[in-house]
Protein backbone atom coordinates (compact mmCIF):
# COMPACT_ATOMS: atom_id res chain seq x y z
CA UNK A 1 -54.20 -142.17 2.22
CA UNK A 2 -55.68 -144.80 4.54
CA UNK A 3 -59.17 -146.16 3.72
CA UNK A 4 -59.35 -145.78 7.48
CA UNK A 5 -58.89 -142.02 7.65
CA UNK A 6 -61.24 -141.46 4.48
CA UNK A 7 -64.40 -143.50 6.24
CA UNK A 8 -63.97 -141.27 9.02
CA UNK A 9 -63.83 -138.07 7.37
CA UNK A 10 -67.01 -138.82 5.16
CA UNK A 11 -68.86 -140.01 8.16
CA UNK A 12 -67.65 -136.80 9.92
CA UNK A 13 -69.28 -134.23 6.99
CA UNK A 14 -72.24 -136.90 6.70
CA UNK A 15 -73.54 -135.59 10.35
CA UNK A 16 -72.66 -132.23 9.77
CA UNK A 17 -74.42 -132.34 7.22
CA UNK A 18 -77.36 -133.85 8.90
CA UNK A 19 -77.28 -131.28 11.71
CA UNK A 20 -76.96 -128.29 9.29
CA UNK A 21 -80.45 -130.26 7.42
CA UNK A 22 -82.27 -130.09 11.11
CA UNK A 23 -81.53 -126.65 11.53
CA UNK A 24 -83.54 -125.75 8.27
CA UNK A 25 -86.07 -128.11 9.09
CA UNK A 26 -85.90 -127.02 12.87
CA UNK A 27 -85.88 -130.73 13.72
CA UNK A 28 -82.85 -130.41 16.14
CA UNK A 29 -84.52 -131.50 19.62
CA UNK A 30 -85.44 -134.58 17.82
CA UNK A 31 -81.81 -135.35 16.17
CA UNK A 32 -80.49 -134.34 19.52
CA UNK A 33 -82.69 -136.70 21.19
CA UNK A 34 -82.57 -139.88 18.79
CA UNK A 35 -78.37 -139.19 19.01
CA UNK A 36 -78.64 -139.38 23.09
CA UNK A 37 -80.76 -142.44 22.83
CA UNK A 38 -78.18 -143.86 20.12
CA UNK A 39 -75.47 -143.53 22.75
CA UNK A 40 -76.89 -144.86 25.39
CA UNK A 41 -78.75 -147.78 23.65
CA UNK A 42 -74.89 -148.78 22.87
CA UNK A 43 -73.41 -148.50 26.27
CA UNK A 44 -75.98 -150.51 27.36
CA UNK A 45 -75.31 -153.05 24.56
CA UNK A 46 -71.49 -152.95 25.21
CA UNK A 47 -72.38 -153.59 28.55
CA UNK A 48 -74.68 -156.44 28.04
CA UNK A 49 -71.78 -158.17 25.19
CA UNK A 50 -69.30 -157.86 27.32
């Protein structure tokens, strides 16, 4: 198995895992929000590097 393949699937249950933690904590507006922000504060990066 690629090392690859195995990053991505252990970074793939790591945010489920973080989104099924907000939902206890009924935090999700804020994950939701910090993961927009995260998004767009790296277009704007990719942007600027480019």
């Amino acid at each position: 198995m690629n090392i690859n393949k195995i990053r991505k699937t252990l970074y793939k249950i790591a945010r489920i895992l973080g989104d099924v933690n907000a939902v206890k904590k009924g935090k999700v507006g804020k994950r939701v929000g910090r993961r927009v922000a995260g998004k767009a504060t790296g277009k704007a990066l990719r942007k600027l590097f480019k």
